[in-house]
C-alpha atoms as a PDB file:
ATOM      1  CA  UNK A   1     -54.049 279.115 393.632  1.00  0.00           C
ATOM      2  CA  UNK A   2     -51.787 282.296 393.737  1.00  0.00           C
ATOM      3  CA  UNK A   3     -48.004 282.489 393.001  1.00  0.00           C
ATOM      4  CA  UNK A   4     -47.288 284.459 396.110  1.00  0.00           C
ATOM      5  CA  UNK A   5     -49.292 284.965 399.233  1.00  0.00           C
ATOM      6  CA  UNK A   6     -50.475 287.928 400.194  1.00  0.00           C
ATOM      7  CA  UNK A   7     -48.714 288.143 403.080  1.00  0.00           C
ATOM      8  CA  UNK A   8     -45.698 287.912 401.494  1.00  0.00           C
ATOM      9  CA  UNK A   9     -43.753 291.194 401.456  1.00  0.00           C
ATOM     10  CA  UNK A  10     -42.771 291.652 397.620  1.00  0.00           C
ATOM     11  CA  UNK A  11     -41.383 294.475 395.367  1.00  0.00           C
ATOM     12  CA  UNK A  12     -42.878 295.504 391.908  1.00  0.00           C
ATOM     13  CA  UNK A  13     -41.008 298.172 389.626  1.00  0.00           C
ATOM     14  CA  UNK A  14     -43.570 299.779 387.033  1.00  0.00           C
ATOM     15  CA  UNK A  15     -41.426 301.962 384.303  1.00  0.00           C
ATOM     16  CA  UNK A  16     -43.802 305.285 383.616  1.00  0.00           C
ATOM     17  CA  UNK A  17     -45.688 304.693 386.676  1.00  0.00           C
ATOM     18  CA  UNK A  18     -47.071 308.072 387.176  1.00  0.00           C
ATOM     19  CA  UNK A  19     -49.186 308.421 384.468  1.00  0.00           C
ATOM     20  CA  UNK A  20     -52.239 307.073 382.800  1.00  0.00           C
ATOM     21  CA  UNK A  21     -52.345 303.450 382.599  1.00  0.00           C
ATOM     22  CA  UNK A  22     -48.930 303.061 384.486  1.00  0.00           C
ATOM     23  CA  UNK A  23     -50.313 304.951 387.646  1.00  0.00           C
ATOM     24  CA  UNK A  24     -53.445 302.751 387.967  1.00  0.00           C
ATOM     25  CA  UNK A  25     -51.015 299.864 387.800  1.00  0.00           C
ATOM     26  CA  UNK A  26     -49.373 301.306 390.367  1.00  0.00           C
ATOM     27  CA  UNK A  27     -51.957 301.726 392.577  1.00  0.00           C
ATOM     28  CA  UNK A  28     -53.123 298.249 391.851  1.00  0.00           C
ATOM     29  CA  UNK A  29     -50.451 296.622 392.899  1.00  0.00           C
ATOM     30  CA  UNK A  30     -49.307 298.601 395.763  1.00  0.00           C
ATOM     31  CA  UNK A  31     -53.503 298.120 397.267  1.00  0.00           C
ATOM     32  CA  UNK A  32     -53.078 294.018 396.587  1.00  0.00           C
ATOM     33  CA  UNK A  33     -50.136 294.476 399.265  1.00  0.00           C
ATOM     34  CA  UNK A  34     -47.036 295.097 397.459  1.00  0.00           C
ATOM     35  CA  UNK A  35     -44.079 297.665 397.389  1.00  0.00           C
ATOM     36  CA  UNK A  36     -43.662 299.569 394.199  1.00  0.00           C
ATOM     37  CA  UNK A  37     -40.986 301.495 392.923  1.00  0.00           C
ATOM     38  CA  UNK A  38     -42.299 304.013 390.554  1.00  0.00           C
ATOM     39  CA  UNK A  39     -40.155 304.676 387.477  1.00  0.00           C
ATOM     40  CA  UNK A  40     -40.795 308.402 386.010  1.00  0.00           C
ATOM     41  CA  UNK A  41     -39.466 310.562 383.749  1.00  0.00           C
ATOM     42  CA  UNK A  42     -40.916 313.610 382.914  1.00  0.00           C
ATOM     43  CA  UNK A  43     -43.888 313.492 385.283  1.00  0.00           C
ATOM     44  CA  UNK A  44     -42.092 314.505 388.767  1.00  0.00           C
ATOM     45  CA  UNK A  45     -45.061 316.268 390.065  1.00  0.00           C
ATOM     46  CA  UNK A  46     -47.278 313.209 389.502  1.00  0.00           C
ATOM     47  CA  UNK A  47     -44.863 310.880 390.958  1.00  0.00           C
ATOM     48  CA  UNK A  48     -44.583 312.738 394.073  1.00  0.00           C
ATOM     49  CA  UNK A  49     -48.232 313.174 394.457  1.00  0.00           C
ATOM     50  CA  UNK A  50     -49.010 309.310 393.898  1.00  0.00           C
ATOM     51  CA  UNK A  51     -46.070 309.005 396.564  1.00  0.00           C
ATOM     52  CA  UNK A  52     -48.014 310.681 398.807  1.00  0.00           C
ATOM     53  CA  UNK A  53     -51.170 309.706 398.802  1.00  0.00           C
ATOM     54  CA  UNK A  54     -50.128 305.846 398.308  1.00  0.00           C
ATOM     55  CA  UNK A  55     -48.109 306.114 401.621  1.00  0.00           C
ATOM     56  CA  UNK A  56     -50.715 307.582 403.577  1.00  0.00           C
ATOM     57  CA  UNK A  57     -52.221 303.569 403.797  1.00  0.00           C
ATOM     58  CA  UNK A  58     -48.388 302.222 404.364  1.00  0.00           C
ATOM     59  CA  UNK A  59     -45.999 304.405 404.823  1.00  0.00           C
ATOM     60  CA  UNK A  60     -42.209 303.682 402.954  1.00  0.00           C
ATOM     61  CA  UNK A  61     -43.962 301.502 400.291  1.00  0.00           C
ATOM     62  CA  UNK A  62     -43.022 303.855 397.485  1.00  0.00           C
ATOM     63  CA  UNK A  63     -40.141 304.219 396.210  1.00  0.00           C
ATOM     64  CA  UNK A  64     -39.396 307.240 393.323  1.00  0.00           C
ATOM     65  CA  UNK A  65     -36.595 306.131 390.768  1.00  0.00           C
ATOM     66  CA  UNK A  66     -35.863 309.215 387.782  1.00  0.00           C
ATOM     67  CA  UNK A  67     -34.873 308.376 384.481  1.00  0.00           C
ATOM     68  CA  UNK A  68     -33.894 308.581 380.332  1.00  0.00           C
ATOM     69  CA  UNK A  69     -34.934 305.241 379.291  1.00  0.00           C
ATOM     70  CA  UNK A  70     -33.511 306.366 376.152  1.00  0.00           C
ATOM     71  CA  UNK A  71     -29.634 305.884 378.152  1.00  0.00           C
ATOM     72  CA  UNK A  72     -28.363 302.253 377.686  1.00  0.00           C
ATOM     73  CA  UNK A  73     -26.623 302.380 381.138  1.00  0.00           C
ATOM     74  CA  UNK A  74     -30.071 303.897 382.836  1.00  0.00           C
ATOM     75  CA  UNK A  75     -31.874 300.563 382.954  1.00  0.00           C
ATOM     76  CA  UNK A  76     -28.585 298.700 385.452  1.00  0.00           C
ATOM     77  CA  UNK A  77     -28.986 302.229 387.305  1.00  0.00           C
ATOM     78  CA  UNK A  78     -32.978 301.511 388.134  1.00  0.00           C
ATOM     79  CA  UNK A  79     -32.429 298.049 389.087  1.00  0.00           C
ATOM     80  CA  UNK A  80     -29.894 298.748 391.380  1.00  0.00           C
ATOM     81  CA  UNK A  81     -31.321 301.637 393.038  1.00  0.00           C
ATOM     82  CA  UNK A  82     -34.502 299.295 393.655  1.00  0.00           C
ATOM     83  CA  UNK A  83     -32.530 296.728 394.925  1.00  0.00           C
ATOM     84  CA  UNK A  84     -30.299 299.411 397.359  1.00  0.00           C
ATOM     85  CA  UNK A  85     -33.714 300.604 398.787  1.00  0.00           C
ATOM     86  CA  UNK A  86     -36.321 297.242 399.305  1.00  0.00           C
ATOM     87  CA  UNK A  87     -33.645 294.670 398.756  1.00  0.00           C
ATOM     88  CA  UNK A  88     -35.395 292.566 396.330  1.00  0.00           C
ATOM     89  CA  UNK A  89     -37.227 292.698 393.078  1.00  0.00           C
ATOM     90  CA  UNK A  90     -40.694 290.031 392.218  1.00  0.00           C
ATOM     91  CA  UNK A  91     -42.037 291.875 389.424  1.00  0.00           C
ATOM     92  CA  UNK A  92     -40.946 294.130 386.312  1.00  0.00           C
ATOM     93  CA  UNK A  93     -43.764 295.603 383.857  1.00  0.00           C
ATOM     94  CA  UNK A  94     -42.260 297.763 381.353  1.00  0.00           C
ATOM     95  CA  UNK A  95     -44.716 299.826 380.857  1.00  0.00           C
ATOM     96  CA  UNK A  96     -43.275 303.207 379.414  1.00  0.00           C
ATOM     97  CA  UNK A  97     -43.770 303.290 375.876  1.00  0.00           C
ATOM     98  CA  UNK A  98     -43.620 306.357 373.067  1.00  0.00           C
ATOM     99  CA  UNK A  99     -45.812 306.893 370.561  1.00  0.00           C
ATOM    100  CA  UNK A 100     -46.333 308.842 367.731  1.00  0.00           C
ATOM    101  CA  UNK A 101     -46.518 308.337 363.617  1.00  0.00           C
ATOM    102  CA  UNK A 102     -43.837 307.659 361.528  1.00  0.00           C
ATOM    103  CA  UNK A 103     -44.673 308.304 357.800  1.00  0.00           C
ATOM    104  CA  UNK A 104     -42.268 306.968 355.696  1.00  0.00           C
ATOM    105  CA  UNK A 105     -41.728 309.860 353.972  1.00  0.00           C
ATOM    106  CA  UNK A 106     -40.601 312.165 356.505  1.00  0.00           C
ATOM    107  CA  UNK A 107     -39.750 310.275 359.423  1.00  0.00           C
ATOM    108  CA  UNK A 108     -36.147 311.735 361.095  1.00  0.00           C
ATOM    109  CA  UNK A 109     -33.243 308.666 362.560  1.00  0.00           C
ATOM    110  CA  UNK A 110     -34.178 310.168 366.094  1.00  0.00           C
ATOM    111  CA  UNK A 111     -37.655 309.356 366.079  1.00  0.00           C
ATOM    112  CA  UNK A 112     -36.643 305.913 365.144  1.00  0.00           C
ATOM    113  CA  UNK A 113     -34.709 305.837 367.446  1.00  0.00           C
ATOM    114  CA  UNK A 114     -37.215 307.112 370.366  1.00  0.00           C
ATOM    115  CA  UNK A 115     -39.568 304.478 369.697  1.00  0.00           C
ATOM    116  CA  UNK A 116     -37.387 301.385 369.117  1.00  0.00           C
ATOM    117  CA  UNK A 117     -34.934 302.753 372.172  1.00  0.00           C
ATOM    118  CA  UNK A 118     -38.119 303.340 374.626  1.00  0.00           C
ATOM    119  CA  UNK A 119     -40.763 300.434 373.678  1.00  0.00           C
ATOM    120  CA  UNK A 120     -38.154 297.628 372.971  1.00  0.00           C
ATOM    121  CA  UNK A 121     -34.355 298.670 373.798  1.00  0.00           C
ATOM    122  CA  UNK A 122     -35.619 299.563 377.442  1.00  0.00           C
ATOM    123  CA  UNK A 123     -37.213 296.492 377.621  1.00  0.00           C
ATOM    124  CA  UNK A 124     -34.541 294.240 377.002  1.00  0.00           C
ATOM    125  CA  UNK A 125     -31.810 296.211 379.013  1.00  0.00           C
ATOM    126  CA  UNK A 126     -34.461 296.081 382.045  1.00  0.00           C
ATOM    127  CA  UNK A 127     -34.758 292.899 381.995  1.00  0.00           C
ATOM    128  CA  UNK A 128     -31.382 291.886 381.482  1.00  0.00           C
ATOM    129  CA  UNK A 129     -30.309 293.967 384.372  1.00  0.00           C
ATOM    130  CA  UNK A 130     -33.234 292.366 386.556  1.00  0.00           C
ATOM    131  CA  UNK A 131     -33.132 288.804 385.741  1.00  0.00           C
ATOM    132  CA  UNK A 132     -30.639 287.554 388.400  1.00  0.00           C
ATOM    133  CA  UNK A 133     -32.928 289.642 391.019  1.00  0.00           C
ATOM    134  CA  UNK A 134     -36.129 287.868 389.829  1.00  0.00           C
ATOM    135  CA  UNK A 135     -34.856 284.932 389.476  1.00  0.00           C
ATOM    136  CA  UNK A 136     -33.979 284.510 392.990  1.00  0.00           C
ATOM    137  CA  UNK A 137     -37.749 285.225 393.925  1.00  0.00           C
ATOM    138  CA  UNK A 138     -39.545 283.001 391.116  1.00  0.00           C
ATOM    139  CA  UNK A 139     -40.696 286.481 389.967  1.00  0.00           C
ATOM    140  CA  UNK A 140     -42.517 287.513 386.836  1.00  0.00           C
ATOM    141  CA  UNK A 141     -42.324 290.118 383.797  1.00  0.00           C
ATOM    142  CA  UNK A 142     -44.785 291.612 382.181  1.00  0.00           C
ATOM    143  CA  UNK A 143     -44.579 293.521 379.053  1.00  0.00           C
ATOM    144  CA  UNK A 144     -46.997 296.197 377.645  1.00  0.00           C
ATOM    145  CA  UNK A 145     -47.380 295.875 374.159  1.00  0.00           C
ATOM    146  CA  UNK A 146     -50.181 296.740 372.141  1.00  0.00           C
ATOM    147  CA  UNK A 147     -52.728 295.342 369.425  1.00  0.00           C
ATOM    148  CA  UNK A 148     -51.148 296.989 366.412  1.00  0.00           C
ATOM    149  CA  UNK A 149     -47.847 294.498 367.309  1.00  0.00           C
ATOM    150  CA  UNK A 150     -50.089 292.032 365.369  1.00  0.00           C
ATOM    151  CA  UNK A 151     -52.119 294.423 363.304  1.00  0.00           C
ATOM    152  CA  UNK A 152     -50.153 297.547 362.186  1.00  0.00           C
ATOM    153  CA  UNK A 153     -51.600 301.230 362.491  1.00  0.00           C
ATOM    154  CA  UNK A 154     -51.178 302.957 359.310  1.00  0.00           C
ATOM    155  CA  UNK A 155     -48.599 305.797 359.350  1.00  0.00           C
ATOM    156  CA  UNK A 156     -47.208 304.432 362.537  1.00  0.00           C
ATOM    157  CA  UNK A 157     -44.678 301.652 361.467  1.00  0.00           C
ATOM    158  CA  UNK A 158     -42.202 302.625 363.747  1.00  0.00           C
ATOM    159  CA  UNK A 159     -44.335 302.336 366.666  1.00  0.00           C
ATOM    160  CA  UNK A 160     -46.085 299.049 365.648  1.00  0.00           C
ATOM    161  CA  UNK A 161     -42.776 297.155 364.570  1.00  0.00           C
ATOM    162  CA  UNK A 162     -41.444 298.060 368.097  1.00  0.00           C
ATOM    163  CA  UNK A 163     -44.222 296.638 369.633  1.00  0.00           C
ATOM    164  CA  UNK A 164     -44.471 293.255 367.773  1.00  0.00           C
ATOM    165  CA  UNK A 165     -40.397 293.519 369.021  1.00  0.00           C
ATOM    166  CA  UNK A 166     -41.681 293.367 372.336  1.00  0.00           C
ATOM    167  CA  UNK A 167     -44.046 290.789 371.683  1.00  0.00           C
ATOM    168  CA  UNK A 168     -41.533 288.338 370.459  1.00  0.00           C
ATOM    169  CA  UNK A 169     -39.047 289.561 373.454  1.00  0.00           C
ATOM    170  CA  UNK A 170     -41.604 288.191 375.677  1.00  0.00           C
ATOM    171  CA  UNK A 171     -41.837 285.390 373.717  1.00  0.00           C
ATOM    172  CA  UNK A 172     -37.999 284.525 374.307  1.00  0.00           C
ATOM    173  CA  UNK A 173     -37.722 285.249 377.688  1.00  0.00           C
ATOM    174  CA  UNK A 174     -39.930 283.420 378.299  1.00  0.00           C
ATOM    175  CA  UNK A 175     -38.052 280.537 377.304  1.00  0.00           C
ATOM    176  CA  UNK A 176     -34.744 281.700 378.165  1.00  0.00           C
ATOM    177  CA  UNK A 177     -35.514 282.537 381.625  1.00  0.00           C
ATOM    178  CA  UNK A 178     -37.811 279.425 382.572  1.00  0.00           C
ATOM    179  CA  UNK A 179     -38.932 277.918 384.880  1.00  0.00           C
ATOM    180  CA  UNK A 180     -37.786 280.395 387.257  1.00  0.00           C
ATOM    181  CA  UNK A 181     -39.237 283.952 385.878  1.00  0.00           C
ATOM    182  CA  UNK A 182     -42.206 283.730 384.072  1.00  0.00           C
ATOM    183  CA  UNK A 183     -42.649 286.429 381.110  1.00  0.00           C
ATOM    184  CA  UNK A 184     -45.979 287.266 379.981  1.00  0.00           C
ATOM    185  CA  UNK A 185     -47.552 290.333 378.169  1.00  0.00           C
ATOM    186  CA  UNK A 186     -50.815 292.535 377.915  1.00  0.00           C
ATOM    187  CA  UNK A 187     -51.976 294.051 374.735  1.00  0.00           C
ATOM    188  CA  UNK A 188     -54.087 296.690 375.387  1.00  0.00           C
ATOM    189  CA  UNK A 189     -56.905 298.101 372.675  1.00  0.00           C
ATOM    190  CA  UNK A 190     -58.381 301.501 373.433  1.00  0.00           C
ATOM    191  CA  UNK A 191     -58.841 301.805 376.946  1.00  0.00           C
ATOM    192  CA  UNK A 192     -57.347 305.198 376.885  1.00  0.00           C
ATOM    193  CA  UNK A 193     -57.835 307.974 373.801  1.00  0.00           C
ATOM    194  CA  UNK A 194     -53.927 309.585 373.223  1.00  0.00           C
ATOM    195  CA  UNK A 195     -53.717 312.947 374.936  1.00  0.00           C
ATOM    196  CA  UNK A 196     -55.299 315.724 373.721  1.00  0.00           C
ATOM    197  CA  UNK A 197     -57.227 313.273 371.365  1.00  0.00           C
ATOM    198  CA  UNK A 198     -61.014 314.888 371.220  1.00  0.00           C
ATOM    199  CA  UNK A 199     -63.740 312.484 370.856  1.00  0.00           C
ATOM    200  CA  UNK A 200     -64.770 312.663 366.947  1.00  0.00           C
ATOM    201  CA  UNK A 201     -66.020 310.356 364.701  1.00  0.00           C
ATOM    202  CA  UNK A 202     -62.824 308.179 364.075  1.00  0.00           C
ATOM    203  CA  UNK A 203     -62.948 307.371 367.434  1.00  0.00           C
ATOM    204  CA  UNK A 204     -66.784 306.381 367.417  1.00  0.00           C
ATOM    205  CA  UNK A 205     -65.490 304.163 364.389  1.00  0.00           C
ATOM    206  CA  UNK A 206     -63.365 302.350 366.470  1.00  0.00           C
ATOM    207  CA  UNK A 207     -65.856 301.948 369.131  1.00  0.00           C
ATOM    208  CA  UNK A 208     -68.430 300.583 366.266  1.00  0.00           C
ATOM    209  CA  UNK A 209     -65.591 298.066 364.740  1.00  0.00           C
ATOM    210  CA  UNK A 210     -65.363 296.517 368.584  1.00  0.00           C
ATOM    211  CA  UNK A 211     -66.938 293.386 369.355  1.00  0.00           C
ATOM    212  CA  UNK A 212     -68.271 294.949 372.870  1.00  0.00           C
ATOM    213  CA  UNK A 213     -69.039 297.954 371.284  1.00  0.00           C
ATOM    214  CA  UNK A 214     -67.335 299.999 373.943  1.00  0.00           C
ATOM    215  CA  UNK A 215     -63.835 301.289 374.782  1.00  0.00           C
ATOM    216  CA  UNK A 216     -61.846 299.291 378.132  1.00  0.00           C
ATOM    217  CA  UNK A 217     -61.286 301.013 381.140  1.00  0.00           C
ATOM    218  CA  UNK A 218     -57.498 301.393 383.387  1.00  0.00           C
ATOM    219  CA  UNK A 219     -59.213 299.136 385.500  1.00  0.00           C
ATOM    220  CA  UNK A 220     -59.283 296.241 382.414  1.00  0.00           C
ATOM    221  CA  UNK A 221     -55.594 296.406 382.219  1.00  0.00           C
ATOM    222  CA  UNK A 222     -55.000 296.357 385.968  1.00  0.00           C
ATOM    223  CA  UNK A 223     -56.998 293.638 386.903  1.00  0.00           C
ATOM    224  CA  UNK A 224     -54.905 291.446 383.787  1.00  0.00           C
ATOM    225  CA  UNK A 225     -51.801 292.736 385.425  1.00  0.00           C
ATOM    226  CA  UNK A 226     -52.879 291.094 389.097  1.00  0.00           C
ATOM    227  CA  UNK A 227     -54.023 288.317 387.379  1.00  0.00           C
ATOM    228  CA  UNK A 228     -50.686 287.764 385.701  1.00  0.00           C
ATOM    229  CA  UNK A 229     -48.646 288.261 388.490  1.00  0.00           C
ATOM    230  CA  UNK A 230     -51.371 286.479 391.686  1.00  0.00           C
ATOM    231  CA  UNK A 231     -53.194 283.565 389.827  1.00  0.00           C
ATOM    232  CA  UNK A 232     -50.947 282.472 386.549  1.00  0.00           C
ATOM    233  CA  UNK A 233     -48.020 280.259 387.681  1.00  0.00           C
ATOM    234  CA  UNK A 234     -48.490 277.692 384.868  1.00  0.00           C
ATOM    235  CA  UNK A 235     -48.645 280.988 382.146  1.00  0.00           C
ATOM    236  CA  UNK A 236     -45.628 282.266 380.152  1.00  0.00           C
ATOM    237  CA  UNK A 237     -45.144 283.345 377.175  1.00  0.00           C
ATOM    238  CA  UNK A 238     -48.384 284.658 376.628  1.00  0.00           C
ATOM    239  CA  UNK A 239     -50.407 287.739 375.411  1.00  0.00           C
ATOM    240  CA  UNK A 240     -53.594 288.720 377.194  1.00  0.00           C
ATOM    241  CA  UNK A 241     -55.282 290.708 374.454  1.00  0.00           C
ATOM    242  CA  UNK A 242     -57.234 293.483 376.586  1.00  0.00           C
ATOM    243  CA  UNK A 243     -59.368 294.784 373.660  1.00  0.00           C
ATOM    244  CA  UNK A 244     -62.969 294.283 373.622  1.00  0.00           C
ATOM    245  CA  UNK A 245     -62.465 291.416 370.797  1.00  0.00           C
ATOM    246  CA  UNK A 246     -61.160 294.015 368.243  1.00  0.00           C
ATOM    247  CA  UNK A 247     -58.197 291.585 367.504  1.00  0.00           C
ATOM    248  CA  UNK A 248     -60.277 289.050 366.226  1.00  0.00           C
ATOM    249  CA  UNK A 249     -62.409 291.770 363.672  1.00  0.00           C
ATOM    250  CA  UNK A 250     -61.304 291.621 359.492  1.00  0.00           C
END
């Protein structure tokens, strides 16, 4: 039983959508039938160019927003310009997110403040600005958080604590906002190394400490995401951990 029928014309808005795990969302989504605006901010080149080759299959199904998640007043400024171009909004995934460490010892108030502002502030504002939109469409939300919400990564407090934020977010909305938006979230493991991360022997510890013995693939997370949003209307409040079983490992 699916939420929405495929036939259905709905609207999806993906914050950092160009990139990595946001564009395979993206793609996802926008191949099960729906039209996606694609938040970006930094990545204009790859915006345009999964603009382009998106549309090629339907043509004005992509919509490009630009923006400083870090602003307070950016988030209303998305939603609306989503809403001035399809009309309608089914499904937010805030799926931007910083990270980097934070040791203790030498950590400045503006990183702080990138990671709480980006993986939590963001968020919240998002979906405060959306809600009314959703709402009106029985839509969904779902948050990307992470495994180290539950399980910190040493040296990276910053970036943990905003994540179990999230978690806890979702958690709330979910009640707040029932039973007519569900809120749900998806904790990846490693599915993708950071950037410019060569393959060494930490990572083939982490790889040897899985359960499956193996890292996830985009493709993991994005068939969660459909799932979520196609075949969960009795789920909220939940977190789909997407990790090979390394959540469960002492």
């Amino acid at each position: 039983m699916t939420t929405h029928s495929s036939s259905e014309r709905t609207v999806g808005l993906i914050t950092g959508g160009a990139r990595r795990l946001g564009r395979g969302m993206v793609k996802a989504l926008h191949g099960s039938g729906m039209d996606i605006v694609v938040h970006y901010y930094s990545s204009e080149i790859e915006a345009h160019d999964l603009k382009k080759e998106l549309e090629k299959n339907r043509a004005n199904s992509i919509f490009l927003v630009k923006g400083n998640l870090r602003e307070p007043l950016m988030a209303k400024q998305i939603i609306s310009s989503a809403i001035e171009h399809f009309g309608r909004l089914d499904l937010l995934v805030n799926n931007a997110s910083s990270f980097f460490p934070t040791n203790l010892n030498n950590t400045s108030l503006n990183q702080f403040n990138e990671l709480i502002d980006t993986n939590f502030m963001a968020p919240y504002l998002l979906s405060q600005a959306g809600a009314n939109y959703l709402r009106k469409n029985k839509g969904a939300i779902v948050n990307i958080t992470d495994i180290y919400a539950d399980r910190p990564l040493k040296s990276h407090s910053v970036y943990s604590a905003s994540k179990a934020a999230l978690k806890s977010l979702t958690q709330s909305l979910a009640r707040e906002l029932a039973p007519y938006i569900r809120v749900n979230a998806i904790a990846p493991g490693n599915i993708l190394w950071p950037e410019g991360q060569a393959f060494g022997e930490k990572q083939q510890n982490l790889i040897d400490s899985t359960p499956l013995k193996r890292i996830g693939t985009p493709a993991d997370i994005e068939k969660a995401l459909l799932f979520l949003w196609q075949d969960a209307p009795f789920i909220t409040g939940q977190t789909l951990y997407i990790d090979g079983g390394r959540s469960i490992v002492n």
